[in-house]
Every structure is written in structure tokens, then in C-alpha cells.
Protein backbone atom coordinates (compact mmCIF):
# COMPACT_ATOMS: atom_id res chain seq x y z
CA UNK A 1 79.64 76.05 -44.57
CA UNK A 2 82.44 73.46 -44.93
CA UNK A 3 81.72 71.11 -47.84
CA UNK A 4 83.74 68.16 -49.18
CA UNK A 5 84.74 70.18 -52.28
CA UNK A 6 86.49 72.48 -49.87
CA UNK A 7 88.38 69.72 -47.49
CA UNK A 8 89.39 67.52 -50.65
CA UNK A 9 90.77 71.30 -52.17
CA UNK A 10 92.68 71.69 -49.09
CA UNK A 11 94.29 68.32 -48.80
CA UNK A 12 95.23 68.50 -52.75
CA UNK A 13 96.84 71.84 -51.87
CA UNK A 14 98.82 70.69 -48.94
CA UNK A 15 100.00 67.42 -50.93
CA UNK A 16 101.38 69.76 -53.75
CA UNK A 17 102.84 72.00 -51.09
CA UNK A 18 104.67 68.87 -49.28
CA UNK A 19 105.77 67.22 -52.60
CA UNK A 20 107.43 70.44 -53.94
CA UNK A 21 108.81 71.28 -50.12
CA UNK A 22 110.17 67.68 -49.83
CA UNK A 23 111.75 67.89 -53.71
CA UNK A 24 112.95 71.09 -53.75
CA UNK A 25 113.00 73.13 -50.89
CA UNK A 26 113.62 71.27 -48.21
CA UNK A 27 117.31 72.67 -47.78
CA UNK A 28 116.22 76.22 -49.11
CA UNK A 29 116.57 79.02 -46.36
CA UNK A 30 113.29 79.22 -43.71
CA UNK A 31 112.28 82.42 -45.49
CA UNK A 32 111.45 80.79 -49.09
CA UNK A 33 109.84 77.37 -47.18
CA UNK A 34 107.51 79.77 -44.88
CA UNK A 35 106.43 81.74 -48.52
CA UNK A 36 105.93 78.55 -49.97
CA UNK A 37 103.08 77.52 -47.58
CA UNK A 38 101.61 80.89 -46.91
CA UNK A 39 99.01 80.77 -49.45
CA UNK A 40 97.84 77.24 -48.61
CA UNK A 41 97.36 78.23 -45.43
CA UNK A 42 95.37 81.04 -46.44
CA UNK A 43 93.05 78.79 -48.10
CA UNK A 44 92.78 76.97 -45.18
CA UNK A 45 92.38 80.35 -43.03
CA UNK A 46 89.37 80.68 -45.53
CA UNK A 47 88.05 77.10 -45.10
CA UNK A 48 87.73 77.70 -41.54
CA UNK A 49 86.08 81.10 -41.59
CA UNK A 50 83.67 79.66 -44.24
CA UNK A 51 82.42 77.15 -41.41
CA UNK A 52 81.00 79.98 -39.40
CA UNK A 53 79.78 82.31 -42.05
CA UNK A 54 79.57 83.48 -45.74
CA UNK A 55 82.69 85.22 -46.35
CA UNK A 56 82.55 88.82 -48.09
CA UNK A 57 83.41 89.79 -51.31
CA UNK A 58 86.59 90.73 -50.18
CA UNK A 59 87.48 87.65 -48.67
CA UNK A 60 86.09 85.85 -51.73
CA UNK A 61 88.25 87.72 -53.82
CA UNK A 62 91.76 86.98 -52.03
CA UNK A 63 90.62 83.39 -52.01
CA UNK A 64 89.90 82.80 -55.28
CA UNK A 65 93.38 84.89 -56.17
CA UNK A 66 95.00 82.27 -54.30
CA UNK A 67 93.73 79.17 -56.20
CA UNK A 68 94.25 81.03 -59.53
CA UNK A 69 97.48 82.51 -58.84
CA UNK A 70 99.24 79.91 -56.34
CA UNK A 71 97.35 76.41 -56.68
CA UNK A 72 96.85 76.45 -60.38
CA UNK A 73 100.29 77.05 -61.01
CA UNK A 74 101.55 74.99 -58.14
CA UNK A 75 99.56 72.35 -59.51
CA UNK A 76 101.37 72.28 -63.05
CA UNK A 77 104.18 72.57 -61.81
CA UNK A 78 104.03 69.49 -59.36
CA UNK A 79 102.18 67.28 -62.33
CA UNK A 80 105.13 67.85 -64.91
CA UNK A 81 108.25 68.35 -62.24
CA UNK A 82 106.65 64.05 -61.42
CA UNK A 83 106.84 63.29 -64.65
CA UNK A 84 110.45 64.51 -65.32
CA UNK A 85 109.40 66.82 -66.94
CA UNK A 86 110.42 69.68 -64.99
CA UNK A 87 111.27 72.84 -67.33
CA UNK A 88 107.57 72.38 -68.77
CA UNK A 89 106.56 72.64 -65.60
CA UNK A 90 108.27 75.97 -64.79
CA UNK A 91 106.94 77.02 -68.05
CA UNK A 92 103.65 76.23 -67.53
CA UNK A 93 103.37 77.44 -64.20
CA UNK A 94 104.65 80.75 -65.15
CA UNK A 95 102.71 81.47 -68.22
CA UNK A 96 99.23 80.23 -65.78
CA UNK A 97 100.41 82.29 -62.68
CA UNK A 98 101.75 85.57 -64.99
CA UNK A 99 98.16 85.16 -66.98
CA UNK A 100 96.06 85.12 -63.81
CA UNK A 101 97.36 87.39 -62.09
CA UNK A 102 96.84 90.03 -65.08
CA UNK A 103 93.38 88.60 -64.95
CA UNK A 104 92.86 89.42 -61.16
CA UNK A 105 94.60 93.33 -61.33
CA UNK A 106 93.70 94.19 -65.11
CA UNK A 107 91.13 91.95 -66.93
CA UNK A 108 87.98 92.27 -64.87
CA UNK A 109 87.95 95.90 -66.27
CA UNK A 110 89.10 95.41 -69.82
CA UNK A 111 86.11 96.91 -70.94
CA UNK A 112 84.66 96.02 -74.60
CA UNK A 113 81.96 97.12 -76.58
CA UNK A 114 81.24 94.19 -79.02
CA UNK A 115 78.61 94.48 -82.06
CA UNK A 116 76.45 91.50 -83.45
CA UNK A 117 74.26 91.82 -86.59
CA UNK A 118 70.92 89.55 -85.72
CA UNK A 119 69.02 88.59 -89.08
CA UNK A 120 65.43 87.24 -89.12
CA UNK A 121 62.65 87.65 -92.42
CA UNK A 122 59.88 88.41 -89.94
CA UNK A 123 61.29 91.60 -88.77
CA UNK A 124 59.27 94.39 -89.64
CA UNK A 125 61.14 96.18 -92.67
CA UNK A 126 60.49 99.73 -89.78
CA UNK A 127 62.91 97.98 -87.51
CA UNK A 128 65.45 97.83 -90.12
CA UNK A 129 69.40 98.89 -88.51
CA UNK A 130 66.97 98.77 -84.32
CA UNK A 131 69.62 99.25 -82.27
CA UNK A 132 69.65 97.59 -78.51
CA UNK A 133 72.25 97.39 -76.01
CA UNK A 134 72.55 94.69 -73.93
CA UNK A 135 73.97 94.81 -70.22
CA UNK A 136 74.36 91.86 -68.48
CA UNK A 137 75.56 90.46 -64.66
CA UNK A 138 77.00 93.63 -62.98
CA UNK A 139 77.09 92.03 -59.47
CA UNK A 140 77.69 95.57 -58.11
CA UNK A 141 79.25 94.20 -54.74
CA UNK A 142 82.49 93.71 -56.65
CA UNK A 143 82.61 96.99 -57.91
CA UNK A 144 83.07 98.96 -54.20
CA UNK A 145 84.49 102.21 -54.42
CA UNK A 146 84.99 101.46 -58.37
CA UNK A 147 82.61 104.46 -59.27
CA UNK A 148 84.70 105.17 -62.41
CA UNK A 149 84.71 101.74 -64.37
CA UNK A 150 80.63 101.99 -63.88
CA UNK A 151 80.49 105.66 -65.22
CA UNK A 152 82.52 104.54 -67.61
CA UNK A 153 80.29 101.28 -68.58
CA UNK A 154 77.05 104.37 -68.37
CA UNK A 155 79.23 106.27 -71.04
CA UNK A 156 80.06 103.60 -73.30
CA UNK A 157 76.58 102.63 -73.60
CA UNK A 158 75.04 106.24 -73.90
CA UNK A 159 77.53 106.47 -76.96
CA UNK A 160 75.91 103.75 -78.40
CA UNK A 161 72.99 106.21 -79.30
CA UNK A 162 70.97 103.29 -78.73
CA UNK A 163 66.88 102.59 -79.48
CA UNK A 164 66.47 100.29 -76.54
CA UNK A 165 68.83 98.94 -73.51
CA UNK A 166 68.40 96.36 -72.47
CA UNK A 167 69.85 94.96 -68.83
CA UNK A 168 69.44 90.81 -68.39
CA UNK A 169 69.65 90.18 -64.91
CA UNK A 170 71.92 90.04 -61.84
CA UNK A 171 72.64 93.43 -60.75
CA UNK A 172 73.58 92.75 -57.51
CA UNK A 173 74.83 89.64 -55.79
CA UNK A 174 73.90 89.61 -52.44
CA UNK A 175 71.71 91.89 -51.51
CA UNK A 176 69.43 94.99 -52.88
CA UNK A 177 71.47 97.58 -50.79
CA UNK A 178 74.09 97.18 -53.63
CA UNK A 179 72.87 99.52 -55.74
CA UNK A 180 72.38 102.45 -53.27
CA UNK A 181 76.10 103.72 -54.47
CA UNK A 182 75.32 103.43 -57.99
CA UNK A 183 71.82 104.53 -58.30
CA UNK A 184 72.59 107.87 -59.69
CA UNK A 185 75.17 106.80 -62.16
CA UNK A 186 73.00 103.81 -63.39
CA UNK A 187 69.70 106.17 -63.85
CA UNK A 188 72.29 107.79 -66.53
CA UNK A 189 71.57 105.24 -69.30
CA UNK A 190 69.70 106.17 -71.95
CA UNK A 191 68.10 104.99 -75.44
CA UNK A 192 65.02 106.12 -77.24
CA UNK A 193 62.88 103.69 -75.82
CA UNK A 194 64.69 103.83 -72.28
CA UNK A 195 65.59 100.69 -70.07
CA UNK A 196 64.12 97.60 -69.99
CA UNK A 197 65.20 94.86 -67.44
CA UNK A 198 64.64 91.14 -66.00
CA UNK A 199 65.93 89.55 -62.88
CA UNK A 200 68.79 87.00 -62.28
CA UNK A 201 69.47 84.38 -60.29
CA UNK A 202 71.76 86.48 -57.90
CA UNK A 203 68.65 89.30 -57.85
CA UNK A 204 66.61 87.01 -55.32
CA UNK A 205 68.90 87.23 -52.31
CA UNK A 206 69.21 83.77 -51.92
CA UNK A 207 73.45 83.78 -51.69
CA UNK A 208 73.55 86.50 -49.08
CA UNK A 209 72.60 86.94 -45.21
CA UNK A 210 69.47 86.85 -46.07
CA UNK A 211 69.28 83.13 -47.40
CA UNK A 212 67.39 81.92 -44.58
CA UNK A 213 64.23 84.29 -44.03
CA UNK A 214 62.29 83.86 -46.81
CA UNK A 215 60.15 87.05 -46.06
CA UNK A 216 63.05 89.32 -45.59
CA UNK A 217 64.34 87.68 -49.07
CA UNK A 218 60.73 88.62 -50.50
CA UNK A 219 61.32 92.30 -49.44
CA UNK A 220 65.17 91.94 -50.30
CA UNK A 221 63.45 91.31 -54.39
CA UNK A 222 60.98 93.86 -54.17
CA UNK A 223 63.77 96.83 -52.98
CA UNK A 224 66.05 95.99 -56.00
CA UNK A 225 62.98 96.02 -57.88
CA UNK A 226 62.02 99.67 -56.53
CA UNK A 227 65.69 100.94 -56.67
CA UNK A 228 65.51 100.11 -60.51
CA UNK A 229 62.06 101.72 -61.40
CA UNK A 230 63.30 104.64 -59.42
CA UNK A 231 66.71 104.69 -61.52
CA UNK A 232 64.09 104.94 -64.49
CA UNK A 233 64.55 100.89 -65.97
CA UNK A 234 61.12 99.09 -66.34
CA UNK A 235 61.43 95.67 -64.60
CA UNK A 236 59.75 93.19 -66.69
CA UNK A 237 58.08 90.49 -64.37
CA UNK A 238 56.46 88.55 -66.88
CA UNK A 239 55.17 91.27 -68.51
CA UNK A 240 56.20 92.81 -71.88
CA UNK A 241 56.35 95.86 -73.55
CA UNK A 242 55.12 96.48 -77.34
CA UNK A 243 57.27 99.10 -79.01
CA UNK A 244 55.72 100.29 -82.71
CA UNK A 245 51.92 100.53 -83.90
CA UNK A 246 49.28 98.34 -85.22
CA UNK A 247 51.00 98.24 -88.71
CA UNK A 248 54.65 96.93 -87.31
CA UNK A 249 55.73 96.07 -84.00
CA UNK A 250 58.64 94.83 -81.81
CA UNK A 251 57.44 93.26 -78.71
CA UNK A 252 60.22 92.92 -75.89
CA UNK A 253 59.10 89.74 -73.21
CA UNK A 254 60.78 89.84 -70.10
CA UNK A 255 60.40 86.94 -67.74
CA UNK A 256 61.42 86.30 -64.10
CA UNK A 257 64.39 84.05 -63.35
CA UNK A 258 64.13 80.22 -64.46
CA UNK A 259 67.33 78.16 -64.37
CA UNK A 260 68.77 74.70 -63.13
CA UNK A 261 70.75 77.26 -60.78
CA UNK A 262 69.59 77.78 -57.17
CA UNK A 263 65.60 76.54 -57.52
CA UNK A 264 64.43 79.42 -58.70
CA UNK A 265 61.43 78.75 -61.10
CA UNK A 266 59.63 82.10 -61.45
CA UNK A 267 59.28 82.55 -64.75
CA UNK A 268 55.34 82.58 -66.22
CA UNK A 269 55.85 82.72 -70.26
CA UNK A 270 52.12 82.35 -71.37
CA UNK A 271 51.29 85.31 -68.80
CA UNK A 272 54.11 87.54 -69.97
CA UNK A 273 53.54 86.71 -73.55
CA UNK A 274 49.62 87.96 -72.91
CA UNK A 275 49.01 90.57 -75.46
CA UNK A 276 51.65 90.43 -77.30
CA UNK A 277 50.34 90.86 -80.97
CA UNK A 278 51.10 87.82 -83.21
CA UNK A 279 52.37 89.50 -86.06
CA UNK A 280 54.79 91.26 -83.72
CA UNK A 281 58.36 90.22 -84.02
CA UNK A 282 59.32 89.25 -80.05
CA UNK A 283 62.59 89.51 -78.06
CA UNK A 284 62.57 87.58 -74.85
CA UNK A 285 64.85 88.58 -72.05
CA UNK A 286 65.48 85.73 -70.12
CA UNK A 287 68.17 85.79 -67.64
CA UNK A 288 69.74 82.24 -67.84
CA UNK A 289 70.06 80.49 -71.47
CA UNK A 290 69.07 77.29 -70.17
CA UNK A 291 65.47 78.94 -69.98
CA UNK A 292 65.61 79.01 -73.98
CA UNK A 293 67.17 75.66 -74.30
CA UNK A 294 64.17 74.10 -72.16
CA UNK A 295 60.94 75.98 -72.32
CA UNK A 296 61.04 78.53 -75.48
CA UNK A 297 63.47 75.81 -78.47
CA UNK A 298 61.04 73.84 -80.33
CA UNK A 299 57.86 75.25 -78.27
CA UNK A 300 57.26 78.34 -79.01
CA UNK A 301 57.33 80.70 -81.89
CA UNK A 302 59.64 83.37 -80.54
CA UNK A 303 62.70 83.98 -82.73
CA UNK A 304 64.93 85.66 -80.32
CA UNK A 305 66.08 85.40 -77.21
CA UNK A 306 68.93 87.99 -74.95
CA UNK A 307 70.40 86.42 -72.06
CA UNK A 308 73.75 86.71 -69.70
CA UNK A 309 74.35 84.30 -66.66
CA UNK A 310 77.19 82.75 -67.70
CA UNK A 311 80.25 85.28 -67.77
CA UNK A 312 81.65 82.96 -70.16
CA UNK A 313 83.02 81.47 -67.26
CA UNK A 314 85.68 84.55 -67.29
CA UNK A 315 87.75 82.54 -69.10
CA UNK A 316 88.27 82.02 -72.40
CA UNK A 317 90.43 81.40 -75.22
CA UNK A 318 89.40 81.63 -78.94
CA UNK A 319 86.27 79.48 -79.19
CA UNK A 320 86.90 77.48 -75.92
CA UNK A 321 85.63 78.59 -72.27
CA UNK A 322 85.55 76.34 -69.25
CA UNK A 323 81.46 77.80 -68.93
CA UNK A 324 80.74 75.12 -71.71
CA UNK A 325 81.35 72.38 -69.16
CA UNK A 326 79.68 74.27 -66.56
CA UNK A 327 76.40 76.32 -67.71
CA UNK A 328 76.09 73.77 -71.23
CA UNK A 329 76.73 74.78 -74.67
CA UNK A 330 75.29 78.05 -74.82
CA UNK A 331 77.50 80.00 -73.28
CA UNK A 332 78.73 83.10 -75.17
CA UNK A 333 77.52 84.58 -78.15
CA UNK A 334 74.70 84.17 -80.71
CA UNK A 335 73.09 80.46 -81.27
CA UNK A 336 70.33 79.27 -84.13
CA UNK A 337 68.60 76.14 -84.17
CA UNK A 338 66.06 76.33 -87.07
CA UNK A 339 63.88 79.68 -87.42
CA UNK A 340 64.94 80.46 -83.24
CA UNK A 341 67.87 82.83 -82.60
CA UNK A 342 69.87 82.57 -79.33
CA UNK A 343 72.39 85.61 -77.59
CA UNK A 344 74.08 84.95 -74.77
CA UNK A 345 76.42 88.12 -73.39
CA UNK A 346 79.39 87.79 -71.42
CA UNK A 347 78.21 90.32 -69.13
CA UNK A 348 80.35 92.87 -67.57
CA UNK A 349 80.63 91.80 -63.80
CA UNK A 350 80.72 88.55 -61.31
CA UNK A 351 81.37 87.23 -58.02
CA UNK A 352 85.09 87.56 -58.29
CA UNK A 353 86.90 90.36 -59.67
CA UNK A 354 88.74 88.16 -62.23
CA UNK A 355 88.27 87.78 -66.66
CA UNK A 356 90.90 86.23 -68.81
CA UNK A 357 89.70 86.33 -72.50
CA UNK A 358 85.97 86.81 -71.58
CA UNK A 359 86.58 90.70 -71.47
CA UNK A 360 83.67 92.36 -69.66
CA UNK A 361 81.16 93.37 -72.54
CA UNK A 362 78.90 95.64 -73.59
CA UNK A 363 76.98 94.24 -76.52
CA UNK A 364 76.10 96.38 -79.09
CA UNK A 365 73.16 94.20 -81.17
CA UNK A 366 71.91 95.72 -84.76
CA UNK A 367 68.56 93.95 -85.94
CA UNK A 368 67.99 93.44 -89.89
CA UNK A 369 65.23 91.94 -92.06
CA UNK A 370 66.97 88.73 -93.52
């Protein structure tokens, strides 16, 4: 589908490309002019394409490695060369372009295993030093024929010698079928209290071919949710899962997708909270943070919550990510507001093979009575 964010994207790129042709290479041999447009013309290849159908993941991929690597430094470069300032330009656009690309080849599987230490005074002094591991957002698409980084995410995790994993949604991106290559690898994982999962966003087939039949999307949910009981994980659909005995517990709430992303309002917390015994101390898994922000903050009791979503927008740079201006402030990493606790992982995958900064993660979360 052609939409206005696409034209205007073109017509920016093509301006850029003329200004810098007209400035600087308009006397240059044919061979460097030609290279110059190529990868505007690519995104306007893709533009076209995207008018008759949703392009792949590996089309995807090349166009989004032509906005970060070409327009983005193009785009500097243009900016600073009109304001004289034309050496800052160069700079710019080299350190942007060299960063990138290092993003696009290397980053999206700079693996790291990253611990937290989560405090709360209600936590049963039996689930002193619990240990969970939290997996977030493989979108398996973009990991075709990458069979090694995911064993090596499986043994990373299995190191852990973890109590509990935990997965928070979006393992696939477009569609169920996904996980058929990875099914054996995945049904590696393993913690005392085995696997427990919750759907994403990305988990309900509404960005892939099957957008438009709402039954076949239906089916499309309940396959993934088959292919993952049958790898051994226990899908929560607002259901939950009481770990301990009538003199301590840990109660883990999962809930089905709820987010201001794609319309998708599934989540039922009353009926997955049902019981759930009230001296219990309770994790909810909730896909998408905003869920916590909205409908668990300052209305219910729960005091913590484990979600992904964001991917910390791949980017980031010390305490800065460009997700903040697109998913909100919760974005990466643990939150409190008052008595409530808040962890949002970075996840390990996403739509484009890409991660500057937000290394793919593996979070590694140790609870302790405060």
C-alpha cells in the first residue's frame, strides 16, 4: 500500500539526491552520478512494489538498509554542506553511514545476557535469589537460515540455570509457519519450572497475508499457539500459573495482547488474575508496557510486571533511544512508580535485521525480599 509517508520519503530523497548532484557531481564521471542515485531509486523500486503487495522480509530488509545507510547519511550531509558547513557534514555522514552499516551486518546479533536485581518486601523470604529469564520479540522471519544465532540464544539461556523462563510475546511476525524451522531448537529451553509465555502484537497475524481473513487469522493464532505447547512453553491466555504452596507462593499472570498498536484488545486481567491467592507475590507478563501504564499503575495491586515490544527502538545510546518518542517512556529497562515495579526487555529480534546500542538481550532477572 502506498501511503503519504512513503511519497513525501521519496520526494525528500530525490531533493537530497538533486541538490548534492547539482553541487557536487554534476561534472563527476557518469559512473559516480549513476551510484549516486542508485539507492534512491531503489527506494522508489520498493515504493512501487509496496503498491501491489506486502514486501518480504527480505525486501524489507534492503529497504530499510537503504534509508539507514544512504538517506540518513545523505541527509546530513546535504543539511550541513547548505549551511557551509561542509566538513561536518562529511563527518557526520560518515560516522552515521560507518555506524549503520555495522548495525545492519554485525549488531542485530551482538548477543547479551544482561542481569537485573528486582527488590520488593512482599516477596516470600522462599523466593529469595528466584531466578527467571526473560525472552522477548524473536520475530523468527528475520532469522532464515540463521539456525546458529538461535541455538546459540537456547544455550545462553540454558546456562542461566534458570527457575522459570519466561518468553513475552512476538515470536513470529507474520505468520505461525515461522516457527516450523525452529521448533526443535526452541523446545531446548529449560528452567525448573519450564516455559511460560504470552502473545504479542505480531503473534495475531494481522501484518502478514493473512490480514484480511479474519478466520484464517483466528487459525493463524491458534497454530502458533499449538506449535508452542508442542515445543513444551505453556501459553498463558489469561490464565496464570501459581508456583510454591499454601505457605508462600509466586503467581506468574499472563495476559493476551493489549496495546495502542494494531487494535488488538485481548487482554482479560480480572479472568486471568482468578485464583490467584492474595498473599501470593504476582508477576504479570504482558506483552506491550503500555498495558501496565494504562490498566495495571494505580489499579491494581500487582507489583511486577515483564514486558518486551519495544526493541528499544534498536537504537540507542547511553540513556537515550528514539523508542521513547515512539512506544512512550517505558521503553527499556526496569521502572517504579510507588509500591509497582516495571521491566521492559529489549528483546532479541525485530522486523529488520538491524540494532545499534540496543544489543539483542537476554535478561537475566534475580528476585530479592527488599
Amino acid at each position: 500500500m502506498i501511503t503519504l509517508s512513503f511519497i513525501i520519503l521519496v520526494l525528500i530523497a530525490s531533493a537530497i539526491d538533486i541538490y548534492i548532484w547539482a553541487s557536487f557531481l554534476r561534472k563527476k564521471a557518469l559512473f559516480w552520478q549513476v551510484l549516486h542515485f542508485l539507492p534512491t531509486v531503489g527506494i522508489l523500486i520498493f515504493l512501487v512494489l509496496n503498491g501491489f503487495h506486502r514486501p518480504g522480509p527480505l525486501l524489507f530488509q534492503v529497504f530499510n538498509s537503504l534509508i539507514l545507510c544512504f538517506f540518513l547519511p545523505k541527509l546530513l550531509f546535504a543539511l550541513f554542506s547548505f549551511l557551509r558547513l561542509k566538513r561536518i557534514g562529511v563527518v557526520l555522514a560518515l560516522i552515521v553511514g560507518c555506524s549503520t552499516f555495522y548495525g545492519i551486518v554485525f549488531g542485530w546479533k551482538s548477543l547479551a545476557v544482561r542481569e537485573q536485581s528486582i527488590s520488593d518486601s512482599r516477596l516470600p523470604a522462599e523466593f529469595e535469589n528466584f531466578k527467571i529469564v526473560q525472552i522477548s520479540d524473536l520475530h523468527l522471519d528475520n532469522f532464515a537460515h540463521c539456525h546458529k544465532f538461535i541455538n546459540r540464544i537456547v544455550d545462553s539461556v540454558n546456562a542461566q540455570n534458570a527457575d522459570l523462563i519466561v518468553y513475552t510475546g512476538d515470536l513470529v511476525s507474520r505468520q505461525s509457519k515461522e516457527v516450523i524451522p525452529f521448533a526443535n531448537i526452541l523446545s531446548r529451553l529449560k528452567a525448573r519450572y519450564g516455559v511460560l509465555s504470552v502473545l504479542g502484537n505480531h503473534d495475531y497475524a494481522i501484518y502478514g497475508p493473512l490480514r484480511k481473513n479474519p478466520s484464517a487469522m483466528i487459525q493463524d493464532k491458534e497454530n502458533l499457539i499449538s506449535d508452542e505447547r508442542g515445543m513444551g512453553w505453556q501459553v498463558l491466555l489469561n490464565e496464570n500459573v501459581i508456583i510454591g504452596d499454601s505457605t508462600a507462593s509466586l503467581a506468574v499472570v499472563g495476559v493476551e495482547n493489549d496495546g495502542k498498536v494494531g487494535g488488538l484488545h485481548f487482554a482479560d486481567l480480572d479472568k486471568a488474575m482468578e485464583g490467584v491467592p492474595p498473599e501470593s507475590f504476582t508477576i504479570l507478563l504482558s506483552h506491550d508496557p503500555w498495558f501496565w501504564k494504562n490498566k495495571v499503575l494505580g489499579k491494581t495491586s500487582i507489583p511486577l510486571t515483564l514486558s518486551g515490544h519495544t526493541h528499544s527502538g534498536h537504537f540507542r545510546i547511553g540513556s537515550f533511544s528514539i523508542a521513547r518518542w515512539m512506544v512512550g517512556p517505558y521503553w527499556g529497562g526496569l521502572y517504579k512508580e510507588g509500591s509497582q515495579q516495571l521491566f521492559v526487555s529489549a528483546g532479541v529480534g525485530g522486523m529488520i535485521r538491524f540494532r545499534l546500542g540496543a544489543w539483542p538481550e537476554i535478561n537475566v532477572i534475580t528476585l530479592h525480599k527488599d
